[in-house]
C-alpha atoms as a PDB file:
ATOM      1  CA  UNK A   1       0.000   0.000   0.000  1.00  0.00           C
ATOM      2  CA  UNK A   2       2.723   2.133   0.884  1.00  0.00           C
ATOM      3  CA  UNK A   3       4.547   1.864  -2.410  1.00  0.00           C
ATOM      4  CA  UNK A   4       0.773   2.948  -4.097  1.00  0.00           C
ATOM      5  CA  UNK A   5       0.702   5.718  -1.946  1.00  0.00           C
ATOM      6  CA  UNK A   6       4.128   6.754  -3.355  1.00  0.00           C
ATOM      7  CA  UNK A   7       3.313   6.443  -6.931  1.00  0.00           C
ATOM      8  CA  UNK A   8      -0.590   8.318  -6.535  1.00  0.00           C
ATOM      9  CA  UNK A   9       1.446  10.852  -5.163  1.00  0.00           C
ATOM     10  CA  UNK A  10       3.632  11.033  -7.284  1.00  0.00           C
ATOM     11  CA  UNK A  11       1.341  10.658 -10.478  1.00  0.00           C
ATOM     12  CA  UNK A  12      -0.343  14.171  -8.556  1.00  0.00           C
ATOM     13  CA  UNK A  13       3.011  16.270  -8.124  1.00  0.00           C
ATOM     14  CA  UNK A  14       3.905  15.285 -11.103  1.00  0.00           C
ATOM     15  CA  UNK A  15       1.184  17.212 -13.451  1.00  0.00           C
ATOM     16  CA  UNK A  16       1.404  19.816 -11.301  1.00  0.00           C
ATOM     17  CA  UNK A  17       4.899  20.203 -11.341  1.00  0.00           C
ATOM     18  CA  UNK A  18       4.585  21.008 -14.946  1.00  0.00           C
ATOM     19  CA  UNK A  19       2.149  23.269 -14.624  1.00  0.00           C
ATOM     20  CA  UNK A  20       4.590  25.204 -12.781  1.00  0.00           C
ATOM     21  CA  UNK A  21       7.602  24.753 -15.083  1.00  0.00           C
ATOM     22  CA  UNK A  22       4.975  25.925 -18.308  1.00  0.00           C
ATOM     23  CA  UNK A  23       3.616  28.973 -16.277  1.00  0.00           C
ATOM     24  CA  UNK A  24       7.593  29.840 -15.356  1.00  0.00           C
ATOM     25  CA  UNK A  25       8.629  29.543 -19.279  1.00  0.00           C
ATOM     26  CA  UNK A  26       5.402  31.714 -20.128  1.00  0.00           C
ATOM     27  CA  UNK A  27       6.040  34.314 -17.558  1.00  0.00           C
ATOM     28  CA  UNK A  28      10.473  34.281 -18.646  1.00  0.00           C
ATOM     29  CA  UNK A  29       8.794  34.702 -22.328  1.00  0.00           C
ATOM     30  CA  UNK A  30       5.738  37.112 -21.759  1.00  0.00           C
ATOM     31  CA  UNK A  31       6.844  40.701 -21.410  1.00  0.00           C
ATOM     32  CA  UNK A  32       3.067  41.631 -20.120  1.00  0.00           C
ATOM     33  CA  UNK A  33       3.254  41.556 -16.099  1.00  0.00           C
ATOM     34  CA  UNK A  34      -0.399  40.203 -15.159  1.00  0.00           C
ATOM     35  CA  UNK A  35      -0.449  40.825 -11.322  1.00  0.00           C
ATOM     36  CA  UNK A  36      -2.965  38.116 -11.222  1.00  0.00           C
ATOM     37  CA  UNK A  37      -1.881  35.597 -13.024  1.00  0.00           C
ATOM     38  CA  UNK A  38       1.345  36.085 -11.418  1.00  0.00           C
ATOM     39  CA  UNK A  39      -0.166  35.522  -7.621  1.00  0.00           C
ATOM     40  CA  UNK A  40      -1.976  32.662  -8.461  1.00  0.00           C
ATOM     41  CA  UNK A  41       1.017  30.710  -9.652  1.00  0.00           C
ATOM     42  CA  UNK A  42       3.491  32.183  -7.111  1.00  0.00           C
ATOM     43  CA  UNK A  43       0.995  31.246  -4.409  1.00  0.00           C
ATOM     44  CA  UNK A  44       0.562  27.032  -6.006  1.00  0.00           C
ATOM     45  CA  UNK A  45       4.376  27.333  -5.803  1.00  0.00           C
ATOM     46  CA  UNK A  46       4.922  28.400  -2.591  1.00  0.00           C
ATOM     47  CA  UNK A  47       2.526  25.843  -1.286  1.00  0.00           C
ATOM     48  CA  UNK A  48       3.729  23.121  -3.672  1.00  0.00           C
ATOM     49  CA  UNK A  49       7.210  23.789  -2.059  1.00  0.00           C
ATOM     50  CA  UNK A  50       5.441  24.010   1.536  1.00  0.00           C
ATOM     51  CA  UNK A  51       3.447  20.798   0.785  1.00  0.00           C
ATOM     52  CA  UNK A  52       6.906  19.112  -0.442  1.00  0.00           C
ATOM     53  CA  UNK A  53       8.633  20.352   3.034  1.00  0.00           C
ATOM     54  CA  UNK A  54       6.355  19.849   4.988  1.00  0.00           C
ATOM     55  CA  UNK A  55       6.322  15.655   5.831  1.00  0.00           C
ATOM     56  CA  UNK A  56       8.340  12.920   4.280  1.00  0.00           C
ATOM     57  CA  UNK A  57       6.814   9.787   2.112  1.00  0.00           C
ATOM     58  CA  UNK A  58       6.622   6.873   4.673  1.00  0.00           C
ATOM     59  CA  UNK A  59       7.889   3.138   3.319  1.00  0.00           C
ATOM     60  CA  UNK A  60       6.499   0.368   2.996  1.00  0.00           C
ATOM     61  CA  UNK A  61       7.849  -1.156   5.790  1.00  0.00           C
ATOM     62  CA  UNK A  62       7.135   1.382   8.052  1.00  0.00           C
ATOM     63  CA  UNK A  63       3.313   1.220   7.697  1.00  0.00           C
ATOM     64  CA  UNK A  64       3.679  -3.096   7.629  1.00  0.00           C
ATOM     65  CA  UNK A  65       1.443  -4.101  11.014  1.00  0.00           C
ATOM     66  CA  UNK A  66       3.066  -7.138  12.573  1.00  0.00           C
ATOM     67  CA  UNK A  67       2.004  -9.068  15.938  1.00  0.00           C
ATOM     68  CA  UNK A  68       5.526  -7.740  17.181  1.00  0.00           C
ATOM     69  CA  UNK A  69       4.647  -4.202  16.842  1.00  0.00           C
ATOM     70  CA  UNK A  70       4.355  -2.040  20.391  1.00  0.00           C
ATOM     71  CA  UNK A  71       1.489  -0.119  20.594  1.00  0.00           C
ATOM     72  CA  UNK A  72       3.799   3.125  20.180  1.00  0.00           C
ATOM     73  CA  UNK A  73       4.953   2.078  16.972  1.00  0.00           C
ATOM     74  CA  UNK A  74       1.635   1.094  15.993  1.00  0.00           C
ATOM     75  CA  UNK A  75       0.557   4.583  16.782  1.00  0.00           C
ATOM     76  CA  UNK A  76       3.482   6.336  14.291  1.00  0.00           C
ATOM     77  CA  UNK A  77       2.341   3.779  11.660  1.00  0.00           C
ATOM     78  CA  UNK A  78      -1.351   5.315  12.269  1.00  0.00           C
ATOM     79  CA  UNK A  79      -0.167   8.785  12.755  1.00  0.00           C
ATOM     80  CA  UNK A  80       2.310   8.499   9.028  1.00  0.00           C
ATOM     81  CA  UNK A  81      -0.795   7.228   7.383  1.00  0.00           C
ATOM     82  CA  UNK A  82      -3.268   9.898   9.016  1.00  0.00           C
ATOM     83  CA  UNK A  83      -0.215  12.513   7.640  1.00  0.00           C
ATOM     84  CA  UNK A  84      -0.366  10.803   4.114  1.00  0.00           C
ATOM     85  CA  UNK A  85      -4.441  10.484   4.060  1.00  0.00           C
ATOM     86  CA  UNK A  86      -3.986  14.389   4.734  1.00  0.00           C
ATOM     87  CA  UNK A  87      -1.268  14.847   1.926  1.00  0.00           C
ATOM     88  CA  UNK A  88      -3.642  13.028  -0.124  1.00  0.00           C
ATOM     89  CA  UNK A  89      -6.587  15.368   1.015  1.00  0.00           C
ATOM     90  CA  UNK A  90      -4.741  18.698   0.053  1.00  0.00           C
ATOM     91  CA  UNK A  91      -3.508  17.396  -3.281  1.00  0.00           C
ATOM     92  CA  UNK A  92      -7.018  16.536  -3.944  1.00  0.00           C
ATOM     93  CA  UNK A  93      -8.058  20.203  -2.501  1.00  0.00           C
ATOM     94  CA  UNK A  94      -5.231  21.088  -4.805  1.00  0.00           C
ATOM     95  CA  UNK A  95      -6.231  19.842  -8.014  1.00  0.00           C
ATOM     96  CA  UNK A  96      -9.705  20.309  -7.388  1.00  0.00           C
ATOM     97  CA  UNK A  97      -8.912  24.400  -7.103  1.00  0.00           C
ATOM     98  CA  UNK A  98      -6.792  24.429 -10.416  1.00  0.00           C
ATOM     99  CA  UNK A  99      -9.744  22.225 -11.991  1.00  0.00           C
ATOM    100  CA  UNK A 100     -12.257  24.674 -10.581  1.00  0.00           C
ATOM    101  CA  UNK A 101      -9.845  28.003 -12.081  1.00  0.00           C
ATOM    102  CA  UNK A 102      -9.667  26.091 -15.679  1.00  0.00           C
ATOM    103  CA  UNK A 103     -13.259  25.330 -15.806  1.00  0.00           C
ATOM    104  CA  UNK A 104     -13.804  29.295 -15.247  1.00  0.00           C
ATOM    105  CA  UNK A 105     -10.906  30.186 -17.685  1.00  0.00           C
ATOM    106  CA  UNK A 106     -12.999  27.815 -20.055  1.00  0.00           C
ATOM    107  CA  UNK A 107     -16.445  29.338 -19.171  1.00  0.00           C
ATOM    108  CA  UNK A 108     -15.122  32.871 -20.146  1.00  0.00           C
ATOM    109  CA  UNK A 109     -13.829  31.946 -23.066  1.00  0.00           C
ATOM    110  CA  UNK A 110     -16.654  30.285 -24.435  1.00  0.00           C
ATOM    111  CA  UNK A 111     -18.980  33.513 -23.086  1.00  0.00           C
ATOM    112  CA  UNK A 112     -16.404  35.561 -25.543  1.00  0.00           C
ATOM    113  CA  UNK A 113     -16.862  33.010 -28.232  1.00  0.00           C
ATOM    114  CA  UNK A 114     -20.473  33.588 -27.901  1.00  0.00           C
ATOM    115  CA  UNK A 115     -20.474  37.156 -28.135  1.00  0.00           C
ATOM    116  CA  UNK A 116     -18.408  37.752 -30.659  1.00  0.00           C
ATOM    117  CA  UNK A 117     -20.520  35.010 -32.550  1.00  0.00           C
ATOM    118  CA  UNK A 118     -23.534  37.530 -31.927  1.00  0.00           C
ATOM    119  CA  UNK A 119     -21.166  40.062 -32.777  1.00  0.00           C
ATOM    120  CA  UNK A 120     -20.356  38.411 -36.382  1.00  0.00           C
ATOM    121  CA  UNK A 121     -23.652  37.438 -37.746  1.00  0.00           C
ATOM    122  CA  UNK A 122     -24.676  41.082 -36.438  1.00  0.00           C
ATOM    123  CA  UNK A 123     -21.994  42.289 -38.733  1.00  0.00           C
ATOM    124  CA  UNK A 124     -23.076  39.862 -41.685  1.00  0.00           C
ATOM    125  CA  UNK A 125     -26.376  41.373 -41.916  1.00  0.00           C
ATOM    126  CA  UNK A 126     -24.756  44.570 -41.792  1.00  0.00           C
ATOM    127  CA  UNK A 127     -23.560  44.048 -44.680  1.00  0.00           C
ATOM    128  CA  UNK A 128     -26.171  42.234 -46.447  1.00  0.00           C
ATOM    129  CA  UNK A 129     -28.264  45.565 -45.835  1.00  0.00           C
ATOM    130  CA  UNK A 130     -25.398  47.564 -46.622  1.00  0.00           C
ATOM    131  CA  UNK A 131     -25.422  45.861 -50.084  1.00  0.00           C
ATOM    132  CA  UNK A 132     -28.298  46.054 -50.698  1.00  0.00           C
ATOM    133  CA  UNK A 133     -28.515  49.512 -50.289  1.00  0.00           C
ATOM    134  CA  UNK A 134     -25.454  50.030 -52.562  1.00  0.00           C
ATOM    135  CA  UNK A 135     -27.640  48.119 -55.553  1.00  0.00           C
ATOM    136  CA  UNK A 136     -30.591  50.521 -54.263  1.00  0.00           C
ATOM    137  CA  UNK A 137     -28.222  53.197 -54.998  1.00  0.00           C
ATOM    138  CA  UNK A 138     -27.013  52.070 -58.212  1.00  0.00           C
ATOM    139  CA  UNK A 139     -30.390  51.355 -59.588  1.00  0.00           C
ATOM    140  CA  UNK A 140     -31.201  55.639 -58.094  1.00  0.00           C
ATOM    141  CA  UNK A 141     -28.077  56.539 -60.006  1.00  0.00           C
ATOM    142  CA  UNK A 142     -28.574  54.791 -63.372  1.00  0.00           C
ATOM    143  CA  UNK A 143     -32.546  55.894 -63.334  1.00  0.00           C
ATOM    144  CA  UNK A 144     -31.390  59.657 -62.090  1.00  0.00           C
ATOM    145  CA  UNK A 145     -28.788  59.465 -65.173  1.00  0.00           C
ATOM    146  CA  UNK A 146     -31.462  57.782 -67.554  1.00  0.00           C
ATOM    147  CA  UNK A 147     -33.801  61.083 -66.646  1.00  0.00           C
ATOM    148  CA  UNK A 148     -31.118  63.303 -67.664  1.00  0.00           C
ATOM    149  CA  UNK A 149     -30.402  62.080 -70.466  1.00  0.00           C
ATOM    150  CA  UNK A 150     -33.515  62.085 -71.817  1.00  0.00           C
ATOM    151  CA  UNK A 151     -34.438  65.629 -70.540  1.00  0.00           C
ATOM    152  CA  UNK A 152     -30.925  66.407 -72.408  1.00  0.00           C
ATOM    153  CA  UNK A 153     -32.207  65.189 -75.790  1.00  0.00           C
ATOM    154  CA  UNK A 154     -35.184  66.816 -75.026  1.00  0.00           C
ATOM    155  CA  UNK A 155     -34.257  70.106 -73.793  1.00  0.00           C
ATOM    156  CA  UNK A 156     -31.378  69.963 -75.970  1.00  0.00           C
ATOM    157  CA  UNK A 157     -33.648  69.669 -78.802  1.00  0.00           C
ATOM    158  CA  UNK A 158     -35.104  72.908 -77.750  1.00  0.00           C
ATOM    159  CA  UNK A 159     -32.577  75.520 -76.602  1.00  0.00           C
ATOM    160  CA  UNK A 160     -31.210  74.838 -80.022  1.00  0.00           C
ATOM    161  CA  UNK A 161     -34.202  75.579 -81.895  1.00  0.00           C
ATOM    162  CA  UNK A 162     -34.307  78.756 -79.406  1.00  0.00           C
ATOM    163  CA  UNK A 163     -31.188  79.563 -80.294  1.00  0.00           C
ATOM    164  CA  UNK A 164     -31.894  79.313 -84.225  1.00  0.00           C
ATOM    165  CA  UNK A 165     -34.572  81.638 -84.246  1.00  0.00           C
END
């Protein structure tokens, strides 16, 4: 059990280690200086490094219950796996928080998607009335120009038989 309890923790540092590493490359690359972004990361690392600090993996063979065992030593094999249980329980508490901050990072973006969705097709009908207003105008234009041609040959017609006489 002992050497399960090494690798599940180990499997849960593990992703979160990277996290860490990513989010230290970003921030080495990233010339913007997001305050918050910043404190949330500098506060998992800070208690990542607490959390690491803090107690040391037990062996196997120190949480082995045999008929030889004195009831102290029974009590530190309780107490080591009370202390891993808990290591266990803020991992989880751990994880559970960055799960909780993606799922929000994931909500607003798809809000944003959304609206600028809305924003889009408002923008495509814009333009489909903005069209067709421009062919409304063209067909204004070419009947306006029609008219004055036609009052040209007309009146044209007559100034110069104004003129003649």
């Amino acid at each position: 059990m002992g050497n399960n309890h090494s690798q599940a923790m180990q499997e849960y540092d593990l992703p979160v280690e990277k996290i860490i590493q990513r989010s230290r490359q970003v921030n080495e690359d990233s010339d913007d200086d997001d305050e918050g972004y910043n404190s949330i990361i500098s506060t998992t690392e800070i208690e990542a490094s607490n959390h690491r600090g803090r107690r040391r993996k037990p062996r196997e063979e120190e949480l082995n219950i045999v008929a030889e065992n004195t009831k102290e030593e029974l009590r530190e094999k309780f107490i080591l796996l009370r202390e891993a249980y808990d290591d266990l329980k803020d991992v989880m508490t751990r994880l559970e928080f960055e799960v909780d901050y993606l799922k929000d990072d994931q909500d607003e973006r798809e809000e944003e998607m959304r609206l600028q969705r809305t924003e889009l097709m408002h923008l495509v009908e814009l333009i489909k009335v903005m069209q067709e207003e421009k062919e409304g105008d063209k067909n204004i234009i070419r009947r306006q120009q029609e008219i004055i041609d036609k009052w040209a040959r007309e009146g044209g017609g007559c100034q110069e038989e104004e003129g003649a006489e």
